[in-house]
C-alpha atoms as a PDB file:
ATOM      1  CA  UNK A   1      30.386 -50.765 -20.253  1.00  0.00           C
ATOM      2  CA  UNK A   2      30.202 -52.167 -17.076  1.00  0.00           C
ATOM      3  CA  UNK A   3      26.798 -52.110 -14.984  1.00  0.00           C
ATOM      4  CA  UNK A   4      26.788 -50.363 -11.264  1.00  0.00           C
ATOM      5  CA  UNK A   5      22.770 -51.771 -10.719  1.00  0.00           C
ATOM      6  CA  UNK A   6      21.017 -54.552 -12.373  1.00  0.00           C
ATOM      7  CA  UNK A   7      18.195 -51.611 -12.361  1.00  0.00           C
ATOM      8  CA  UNK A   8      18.850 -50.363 -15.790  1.00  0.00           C
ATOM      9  CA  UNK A   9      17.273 -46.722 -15.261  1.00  0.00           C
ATOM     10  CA  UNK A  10      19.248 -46.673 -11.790  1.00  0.00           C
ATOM     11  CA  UNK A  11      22.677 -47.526 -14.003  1.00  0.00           C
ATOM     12  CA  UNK A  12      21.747 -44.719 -16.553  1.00  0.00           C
ATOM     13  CA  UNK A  13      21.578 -42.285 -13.417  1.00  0.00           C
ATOM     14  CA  UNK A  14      25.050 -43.653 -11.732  1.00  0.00           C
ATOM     15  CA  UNK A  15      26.977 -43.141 -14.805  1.00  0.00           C
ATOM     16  CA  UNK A  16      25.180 -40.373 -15.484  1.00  0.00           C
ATOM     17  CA  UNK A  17      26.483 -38.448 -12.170  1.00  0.00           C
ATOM     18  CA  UNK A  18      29.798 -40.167 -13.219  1.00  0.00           C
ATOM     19  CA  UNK A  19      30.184 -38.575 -16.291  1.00  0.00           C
ATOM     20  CA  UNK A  20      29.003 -34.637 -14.915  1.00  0.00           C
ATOM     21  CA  UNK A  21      31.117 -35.111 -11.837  1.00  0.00           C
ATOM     22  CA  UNK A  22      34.359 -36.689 -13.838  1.00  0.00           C
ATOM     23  CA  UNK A  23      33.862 -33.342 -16.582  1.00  0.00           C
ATOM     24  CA  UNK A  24      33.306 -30.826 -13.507  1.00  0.00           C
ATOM     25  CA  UNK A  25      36.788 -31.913 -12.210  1.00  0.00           C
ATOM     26  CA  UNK A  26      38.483 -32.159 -15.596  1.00  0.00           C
ATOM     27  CA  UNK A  27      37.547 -28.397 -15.909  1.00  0.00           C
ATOM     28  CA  UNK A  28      38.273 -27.120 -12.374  1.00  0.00           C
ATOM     29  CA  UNK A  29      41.763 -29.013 -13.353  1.00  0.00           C
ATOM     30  CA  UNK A  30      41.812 -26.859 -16.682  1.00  0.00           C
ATOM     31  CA  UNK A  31      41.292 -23.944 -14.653  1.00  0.00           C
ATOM     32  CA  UNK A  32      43.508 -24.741 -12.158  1.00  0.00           C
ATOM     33  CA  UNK A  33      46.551 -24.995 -14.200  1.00  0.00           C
ATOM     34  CA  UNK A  34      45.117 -21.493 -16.592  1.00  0.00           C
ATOM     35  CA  UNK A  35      44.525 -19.365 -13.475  1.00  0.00           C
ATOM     36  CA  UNK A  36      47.262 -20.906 -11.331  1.00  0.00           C
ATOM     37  CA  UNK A  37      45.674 -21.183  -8.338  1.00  0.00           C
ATOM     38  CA  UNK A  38      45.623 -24.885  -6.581  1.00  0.00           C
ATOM     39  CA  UNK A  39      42.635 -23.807  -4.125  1.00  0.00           C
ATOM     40  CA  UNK A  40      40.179 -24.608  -6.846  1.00  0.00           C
ATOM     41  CA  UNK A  41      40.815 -28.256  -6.213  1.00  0.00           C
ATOM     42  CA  UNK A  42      39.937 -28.326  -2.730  1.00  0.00           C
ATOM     43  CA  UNK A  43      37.667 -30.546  -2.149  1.00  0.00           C
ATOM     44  CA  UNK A  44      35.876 -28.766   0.809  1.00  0.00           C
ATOM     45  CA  UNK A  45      35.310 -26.071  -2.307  1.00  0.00           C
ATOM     46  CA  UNK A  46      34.370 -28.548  -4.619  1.00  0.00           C
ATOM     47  CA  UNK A  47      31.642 -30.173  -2.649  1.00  0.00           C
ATOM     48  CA  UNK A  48      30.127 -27.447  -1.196  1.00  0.00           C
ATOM     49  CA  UNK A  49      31.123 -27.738   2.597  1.00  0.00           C
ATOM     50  CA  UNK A  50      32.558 -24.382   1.899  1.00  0.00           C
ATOM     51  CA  UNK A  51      29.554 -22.628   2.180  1.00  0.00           C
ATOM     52  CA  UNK A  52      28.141 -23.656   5.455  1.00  0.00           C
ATOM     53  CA  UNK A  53      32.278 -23.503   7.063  1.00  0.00           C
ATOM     54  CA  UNK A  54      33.833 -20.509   5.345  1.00  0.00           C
ATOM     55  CA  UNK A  55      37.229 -21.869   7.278  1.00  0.00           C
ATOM     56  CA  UNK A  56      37.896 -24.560   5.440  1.00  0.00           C
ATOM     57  CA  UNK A  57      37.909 -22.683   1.839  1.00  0.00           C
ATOM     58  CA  UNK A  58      41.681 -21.199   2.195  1.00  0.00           C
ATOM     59  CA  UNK A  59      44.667 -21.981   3.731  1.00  0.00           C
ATOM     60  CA  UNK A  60      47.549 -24.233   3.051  1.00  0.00           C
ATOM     61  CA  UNK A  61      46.564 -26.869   5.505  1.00  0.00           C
ATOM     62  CA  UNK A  62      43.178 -26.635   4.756  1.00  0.00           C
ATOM     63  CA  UNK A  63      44.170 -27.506   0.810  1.00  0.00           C
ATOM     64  CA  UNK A  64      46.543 -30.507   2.260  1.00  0.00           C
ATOM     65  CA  UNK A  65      43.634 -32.235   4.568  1.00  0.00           C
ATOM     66  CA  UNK A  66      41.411 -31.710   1.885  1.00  0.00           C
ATOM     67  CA  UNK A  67      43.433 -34.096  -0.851  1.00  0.00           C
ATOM     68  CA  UNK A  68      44.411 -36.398   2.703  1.00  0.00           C
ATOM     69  CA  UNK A  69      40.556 -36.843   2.962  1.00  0.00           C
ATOM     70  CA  UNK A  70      40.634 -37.782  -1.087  1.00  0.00           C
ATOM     71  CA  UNK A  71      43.093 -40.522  -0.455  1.00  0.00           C
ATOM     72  CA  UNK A  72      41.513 -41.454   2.596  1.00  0.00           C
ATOM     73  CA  UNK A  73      38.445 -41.903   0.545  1.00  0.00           C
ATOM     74  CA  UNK A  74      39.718 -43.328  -2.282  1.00  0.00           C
ATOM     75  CA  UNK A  75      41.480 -46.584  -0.305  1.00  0.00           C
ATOM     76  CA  UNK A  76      38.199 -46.929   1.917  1.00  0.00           C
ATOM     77  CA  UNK A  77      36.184 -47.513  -1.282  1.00  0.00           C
ATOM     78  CA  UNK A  78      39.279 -49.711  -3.044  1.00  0.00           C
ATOM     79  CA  UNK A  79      39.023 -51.868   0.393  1.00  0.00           C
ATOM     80  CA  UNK A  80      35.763 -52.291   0.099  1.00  0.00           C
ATOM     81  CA  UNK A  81      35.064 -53.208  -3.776  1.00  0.00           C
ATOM     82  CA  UNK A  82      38.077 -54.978  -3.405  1.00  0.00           C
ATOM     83  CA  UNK A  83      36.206 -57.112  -1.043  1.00  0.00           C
ATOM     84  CA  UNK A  84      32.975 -57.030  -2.432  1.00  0.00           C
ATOM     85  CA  UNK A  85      34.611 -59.038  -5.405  1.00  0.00           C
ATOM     86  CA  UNK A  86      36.019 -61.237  -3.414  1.00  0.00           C
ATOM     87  CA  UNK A  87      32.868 -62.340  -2.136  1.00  0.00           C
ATOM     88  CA  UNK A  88      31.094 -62.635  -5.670  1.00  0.00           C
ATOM     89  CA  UNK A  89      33.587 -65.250  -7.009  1.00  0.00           C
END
């Protein structure tokens, strides 16, 4: 398996939050799809910003910015691994 930290209890921890994180969305997918209700995915709901900004929990838009800032996420960190191994070769 592939090391995040050359700190071996530090890499325990890492994948450790990567497993409980990757299972907690697996199961809000599971109950997605059994209760059909897409708002469980939002991220604002998912991370907790929900509970200090009870505006961004429902709505349609709300649900659409909320995967937009997913993607937006997700390239950022692809840019910047993708660079990071550049620079290690």
């Amino acid at each position: 398996m592939r090391s995040f930290s050359k700190n071996k209890y530090l890499d325990s921890l890492y994948k450790t939050i990567l497993f409980f994180a990757f299972f907690h969305l697996i199961l809000l997918l599971i109950f997605s799809i059994k209760t059909k209700n897409i708002e469980v995915l939002n991220i604002f709901n998912i991370i907790g910003l929900g509970l200090f900004f009870n505006n961004l929990n429902n709505g349609g838009f709300k649900l659409i910015l909320s995967f937009v800032l997913i993607i937006v996420i997700y390239i950022l960190i692809f840019i910047f691994s993708s660079k990071n191994n550049k620079n290690k070769k």
